[in-house]
C-alpha atoms as a PDB file:
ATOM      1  CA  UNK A   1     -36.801  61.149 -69.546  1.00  0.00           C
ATOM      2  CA  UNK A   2     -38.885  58.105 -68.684  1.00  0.00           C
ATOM      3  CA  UNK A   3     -35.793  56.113 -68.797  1.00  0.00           C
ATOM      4  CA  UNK A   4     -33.839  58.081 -66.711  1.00  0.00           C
ATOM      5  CA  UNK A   5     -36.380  58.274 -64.064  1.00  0.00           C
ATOM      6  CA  UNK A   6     -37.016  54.625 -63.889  1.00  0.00           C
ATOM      7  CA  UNK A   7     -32.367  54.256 -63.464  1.00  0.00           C
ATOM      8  CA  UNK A   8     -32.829  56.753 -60.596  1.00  0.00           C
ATOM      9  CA  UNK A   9     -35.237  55.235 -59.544  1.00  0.00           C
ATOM     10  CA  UNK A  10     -33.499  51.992 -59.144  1.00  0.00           C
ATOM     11  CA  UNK A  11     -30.470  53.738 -58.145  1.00  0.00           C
ATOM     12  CA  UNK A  12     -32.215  55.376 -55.390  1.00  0.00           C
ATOM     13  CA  UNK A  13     -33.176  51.781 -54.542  1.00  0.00           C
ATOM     14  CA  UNK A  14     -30.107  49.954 -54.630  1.00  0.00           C
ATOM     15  CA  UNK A  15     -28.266  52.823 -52.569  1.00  0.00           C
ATOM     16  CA  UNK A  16     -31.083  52.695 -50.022  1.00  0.00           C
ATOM     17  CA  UNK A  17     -31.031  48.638 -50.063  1.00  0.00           C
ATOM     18  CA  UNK A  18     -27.284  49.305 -49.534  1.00  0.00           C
ATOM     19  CA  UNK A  19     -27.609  51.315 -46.378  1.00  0.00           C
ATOM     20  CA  UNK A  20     -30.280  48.936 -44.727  1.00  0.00           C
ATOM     21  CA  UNK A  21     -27.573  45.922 -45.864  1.00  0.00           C
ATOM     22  CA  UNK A  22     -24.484  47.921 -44.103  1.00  0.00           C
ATOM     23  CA  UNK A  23     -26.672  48.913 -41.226  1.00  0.00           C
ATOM     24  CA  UNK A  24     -27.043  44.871 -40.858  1.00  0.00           C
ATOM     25  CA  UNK A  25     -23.403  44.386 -41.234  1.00  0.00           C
ATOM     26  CA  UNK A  26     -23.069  46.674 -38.921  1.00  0.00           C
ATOM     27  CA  UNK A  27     -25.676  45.168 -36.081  1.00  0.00           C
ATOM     28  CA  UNK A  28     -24.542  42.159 -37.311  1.00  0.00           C
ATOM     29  CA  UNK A  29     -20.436  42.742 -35.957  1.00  0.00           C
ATOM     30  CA  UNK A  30     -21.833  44.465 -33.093  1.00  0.00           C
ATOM     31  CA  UNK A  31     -23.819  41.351 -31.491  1.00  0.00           C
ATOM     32  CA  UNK A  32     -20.890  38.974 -32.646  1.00  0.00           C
ATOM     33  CA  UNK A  33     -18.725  41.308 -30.951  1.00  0.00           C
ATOM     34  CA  UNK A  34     -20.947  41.039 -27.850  1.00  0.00           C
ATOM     35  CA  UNK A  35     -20.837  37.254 -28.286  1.00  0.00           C
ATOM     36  CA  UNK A  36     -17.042  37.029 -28.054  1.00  0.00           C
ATOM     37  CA  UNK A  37     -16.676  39.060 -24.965  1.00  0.00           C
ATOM     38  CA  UNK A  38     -19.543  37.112 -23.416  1.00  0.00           C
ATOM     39  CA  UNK A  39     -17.832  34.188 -24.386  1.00  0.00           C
ATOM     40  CA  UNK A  40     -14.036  35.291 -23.099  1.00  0.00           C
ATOM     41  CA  UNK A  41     -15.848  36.568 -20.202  1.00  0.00           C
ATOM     42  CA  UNK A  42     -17.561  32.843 -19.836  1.00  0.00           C
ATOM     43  CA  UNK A  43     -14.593  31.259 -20.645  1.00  0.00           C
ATOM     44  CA  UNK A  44     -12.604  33.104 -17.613  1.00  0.00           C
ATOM     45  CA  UNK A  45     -15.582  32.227 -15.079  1.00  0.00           C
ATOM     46  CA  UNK A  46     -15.520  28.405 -16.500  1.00  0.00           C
ATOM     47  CA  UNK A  47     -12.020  28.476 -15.328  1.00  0.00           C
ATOM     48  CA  UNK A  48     -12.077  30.060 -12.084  1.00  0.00           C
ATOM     49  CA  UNK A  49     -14.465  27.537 -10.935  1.00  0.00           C
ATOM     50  CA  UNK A  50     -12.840  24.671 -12.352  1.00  0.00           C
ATOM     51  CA  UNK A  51      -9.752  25.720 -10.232  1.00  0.00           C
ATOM     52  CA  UNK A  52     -11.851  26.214  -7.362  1.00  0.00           C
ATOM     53  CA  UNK A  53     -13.506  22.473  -7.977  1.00  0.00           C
ATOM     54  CA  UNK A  54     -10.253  21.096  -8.054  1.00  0.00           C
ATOM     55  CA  UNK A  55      -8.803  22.820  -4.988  1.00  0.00           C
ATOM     56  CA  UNK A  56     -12.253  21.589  -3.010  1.00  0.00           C
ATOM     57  CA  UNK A  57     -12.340  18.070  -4.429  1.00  0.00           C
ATOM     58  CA  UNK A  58      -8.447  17.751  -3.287  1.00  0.00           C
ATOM     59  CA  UNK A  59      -9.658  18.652   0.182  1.00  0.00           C
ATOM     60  CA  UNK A  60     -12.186  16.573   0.348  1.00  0.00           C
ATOM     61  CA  UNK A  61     -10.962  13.288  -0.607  1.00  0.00           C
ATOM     62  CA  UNK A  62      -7.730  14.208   1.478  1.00  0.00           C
ATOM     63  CA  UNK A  63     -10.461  14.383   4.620  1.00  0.00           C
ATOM     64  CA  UNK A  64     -11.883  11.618   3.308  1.00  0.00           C
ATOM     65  CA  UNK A  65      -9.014   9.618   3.264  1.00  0.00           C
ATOM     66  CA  UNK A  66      -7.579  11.262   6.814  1.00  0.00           C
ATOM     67  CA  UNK A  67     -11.469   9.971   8.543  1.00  0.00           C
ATOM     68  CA  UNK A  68     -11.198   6.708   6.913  1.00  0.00           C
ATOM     69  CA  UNK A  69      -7.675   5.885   8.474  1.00  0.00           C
ATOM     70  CA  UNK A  70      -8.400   7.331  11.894  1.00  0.00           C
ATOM     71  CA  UNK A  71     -11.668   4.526  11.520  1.00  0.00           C
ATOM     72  CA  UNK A  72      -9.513   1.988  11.022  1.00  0.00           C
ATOM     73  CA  UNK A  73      -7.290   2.501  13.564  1.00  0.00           C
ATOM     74  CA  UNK A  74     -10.309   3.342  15.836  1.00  0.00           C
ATOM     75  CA  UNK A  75     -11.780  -0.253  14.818  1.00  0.00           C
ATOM     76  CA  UNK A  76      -8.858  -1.634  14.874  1.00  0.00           C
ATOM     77  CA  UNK A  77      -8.039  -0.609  18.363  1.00  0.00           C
ATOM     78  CA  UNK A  78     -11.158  -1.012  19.656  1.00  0.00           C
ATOM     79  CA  UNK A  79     -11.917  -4.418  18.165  1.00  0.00           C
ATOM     80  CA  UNK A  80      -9.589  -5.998  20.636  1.00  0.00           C
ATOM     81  CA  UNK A  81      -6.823  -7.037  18.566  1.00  0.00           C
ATOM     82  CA  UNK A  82      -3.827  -5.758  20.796  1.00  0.00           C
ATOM     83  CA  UNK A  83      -0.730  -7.118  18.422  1.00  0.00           C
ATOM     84  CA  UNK A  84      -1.820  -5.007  15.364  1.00  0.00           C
ATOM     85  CA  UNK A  85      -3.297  -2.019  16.680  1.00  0.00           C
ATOM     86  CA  UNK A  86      -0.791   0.633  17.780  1.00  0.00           C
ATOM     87  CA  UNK A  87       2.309  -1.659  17.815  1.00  0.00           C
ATOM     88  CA  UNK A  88       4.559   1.118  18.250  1.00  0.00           C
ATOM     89  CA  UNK A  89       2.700   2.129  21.679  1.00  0.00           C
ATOM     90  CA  UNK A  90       4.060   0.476  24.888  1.00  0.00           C
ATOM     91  CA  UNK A  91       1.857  -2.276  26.890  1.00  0.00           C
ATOM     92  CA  UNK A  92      -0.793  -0.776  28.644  1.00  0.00           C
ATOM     93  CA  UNK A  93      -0.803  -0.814  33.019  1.00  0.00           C
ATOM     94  CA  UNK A  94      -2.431  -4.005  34.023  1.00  0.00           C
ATOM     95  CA  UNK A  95      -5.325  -2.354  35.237  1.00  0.00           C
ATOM     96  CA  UNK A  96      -6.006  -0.531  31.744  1.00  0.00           C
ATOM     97  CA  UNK A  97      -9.333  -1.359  30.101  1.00  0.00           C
ATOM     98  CA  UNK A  98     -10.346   0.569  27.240  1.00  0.00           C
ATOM     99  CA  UNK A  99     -13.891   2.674  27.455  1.00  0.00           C
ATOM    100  CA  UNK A 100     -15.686   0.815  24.538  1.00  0.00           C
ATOM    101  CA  UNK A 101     -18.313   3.500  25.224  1.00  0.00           C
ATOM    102  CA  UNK A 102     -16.130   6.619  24.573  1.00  0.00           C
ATOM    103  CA  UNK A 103     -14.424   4.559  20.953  1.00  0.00           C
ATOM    104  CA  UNK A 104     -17.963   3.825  20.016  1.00  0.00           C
ATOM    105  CA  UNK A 105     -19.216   7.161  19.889  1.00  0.00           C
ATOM    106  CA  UNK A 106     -16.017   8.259  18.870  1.00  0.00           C
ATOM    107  CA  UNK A 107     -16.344   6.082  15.834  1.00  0.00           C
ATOM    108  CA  UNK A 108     -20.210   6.953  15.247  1.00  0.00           C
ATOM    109  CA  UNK A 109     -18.990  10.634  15.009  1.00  0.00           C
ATOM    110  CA  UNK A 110     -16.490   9.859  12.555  1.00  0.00           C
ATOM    111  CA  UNK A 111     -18.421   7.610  10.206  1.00  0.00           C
ATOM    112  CA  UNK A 112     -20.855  10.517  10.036  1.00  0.00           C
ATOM    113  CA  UNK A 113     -18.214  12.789   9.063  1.00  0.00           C
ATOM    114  CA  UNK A 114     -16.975  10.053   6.499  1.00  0.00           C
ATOM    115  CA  UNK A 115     -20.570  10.008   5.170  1.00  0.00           C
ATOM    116  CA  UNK A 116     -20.507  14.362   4.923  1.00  0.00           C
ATOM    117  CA  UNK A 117     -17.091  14.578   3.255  1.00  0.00           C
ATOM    118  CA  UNK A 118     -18.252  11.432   0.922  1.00  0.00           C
ATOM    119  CA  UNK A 119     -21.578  13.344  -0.017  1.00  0.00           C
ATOM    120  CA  UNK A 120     -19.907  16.233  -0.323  1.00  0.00           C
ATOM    121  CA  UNK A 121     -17.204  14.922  -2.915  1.00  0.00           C
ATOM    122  CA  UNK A 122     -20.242  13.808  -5.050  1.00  0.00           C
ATOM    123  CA  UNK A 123     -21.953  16.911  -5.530  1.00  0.00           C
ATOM    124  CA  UNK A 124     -18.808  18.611  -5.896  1.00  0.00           C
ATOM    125  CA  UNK A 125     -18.576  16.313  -8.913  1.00  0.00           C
ATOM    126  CA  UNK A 126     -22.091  16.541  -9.840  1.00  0.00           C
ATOM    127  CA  UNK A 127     -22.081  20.286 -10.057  1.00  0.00           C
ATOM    128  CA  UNK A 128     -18.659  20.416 -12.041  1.00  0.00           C
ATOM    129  CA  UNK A 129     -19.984  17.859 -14.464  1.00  0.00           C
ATOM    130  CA  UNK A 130     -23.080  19.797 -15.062  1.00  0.00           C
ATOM    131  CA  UNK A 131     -21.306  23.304 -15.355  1.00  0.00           C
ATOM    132  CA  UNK A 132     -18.611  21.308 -17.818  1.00  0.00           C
ATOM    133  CA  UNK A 133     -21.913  20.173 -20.017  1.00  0.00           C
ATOM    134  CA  UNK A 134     -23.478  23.698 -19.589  1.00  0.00           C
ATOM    135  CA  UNK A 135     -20.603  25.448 -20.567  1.00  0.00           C
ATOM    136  CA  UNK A 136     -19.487  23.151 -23.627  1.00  0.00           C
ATOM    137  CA  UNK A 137     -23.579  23.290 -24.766  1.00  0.00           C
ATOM    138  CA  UNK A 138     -23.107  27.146 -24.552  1.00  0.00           C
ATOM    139  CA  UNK A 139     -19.554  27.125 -26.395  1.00  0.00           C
ATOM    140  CA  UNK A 140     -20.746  24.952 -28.926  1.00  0.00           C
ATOM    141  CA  UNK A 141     -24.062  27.363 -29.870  1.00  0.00           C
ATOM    142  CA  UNK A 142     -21.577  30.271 -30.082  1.00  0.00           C
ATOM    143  CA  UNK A 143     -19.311  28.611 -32.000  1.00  0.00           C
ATOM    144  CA  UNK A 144     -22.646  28.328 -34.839  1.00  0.00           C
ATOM    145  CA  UNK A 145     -23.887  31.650 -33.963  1.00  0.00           C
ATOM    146  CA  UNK A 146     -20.272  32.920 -35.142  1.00  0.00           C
ATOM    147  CA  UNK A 147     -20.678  31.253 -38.556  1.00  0.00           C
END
């Protein structure tokens, strides 16, 4: 009788071990469950604003590039050299004379709009580099949660 109480005993044990260890399992599936929809779910969002990077960084550095010719053409015009700037425009009247005033300010206003769309291409790449590293840190730590 002794022995048989001491193999219930352990039986009752092991079955009750058993339940805490499938309870685990169970948590266990649950949170990596969890884990893989946050990480689909992160996975969409790291897309979405990859697209929308790329769509803003293409207009940006087409602005950029837009401002930057009308400068040149701007300086170029204004500078005084008559044979290369608008060759396709005829002679002006005799009694033309450009406003050097106007062109200047003209100018000033675009080179500050060179320097926004500029600044604004950087931190457009700044944050997309950081979210890339952010989201690649994150991937990675699921990846050795999962195993």
């Amino acid at each position: 009788e002794d022995d048989i109480a001491k193999m219930t005993a352990k039986i009752d044990s092991a079955a009750s071990r058993s339940a805490q260890l499938k309870e685990e399992v169970k948590v266990l599936q649950e949170e990596l469950a969890n884990l893989s929809r946050e990480q689909a779910e992160m996975d969409k969002i790291r897309l979405e604003t990859h697209e929308d990077y790329y769509v803003a960084k293409k207009d940006l550095e087409l602005g950029l590039t837009g401002v930057r010719k009308a400068l040149s053409v701007l300086r170029e015009y204004y500078s005084g050299d008559k044979e290369a700037a608008f060759v396709q425009q005829p002679a002006p009247p005799v009694k033309f004379s450009k406003a050097t005033g106007a062109g200047t300010g003209i100018i000033g206003i675009l080179e500050v709009v060179e320097s926004d769309f500029a600044k604004n291409l950087s931190k457009e790449e700044g944050e997309e580099a950081d979210a890339e590293s952010e989201y690649q840190k994150v991937t990675q730590e699921n990846k050795v949660t999962k195993t």
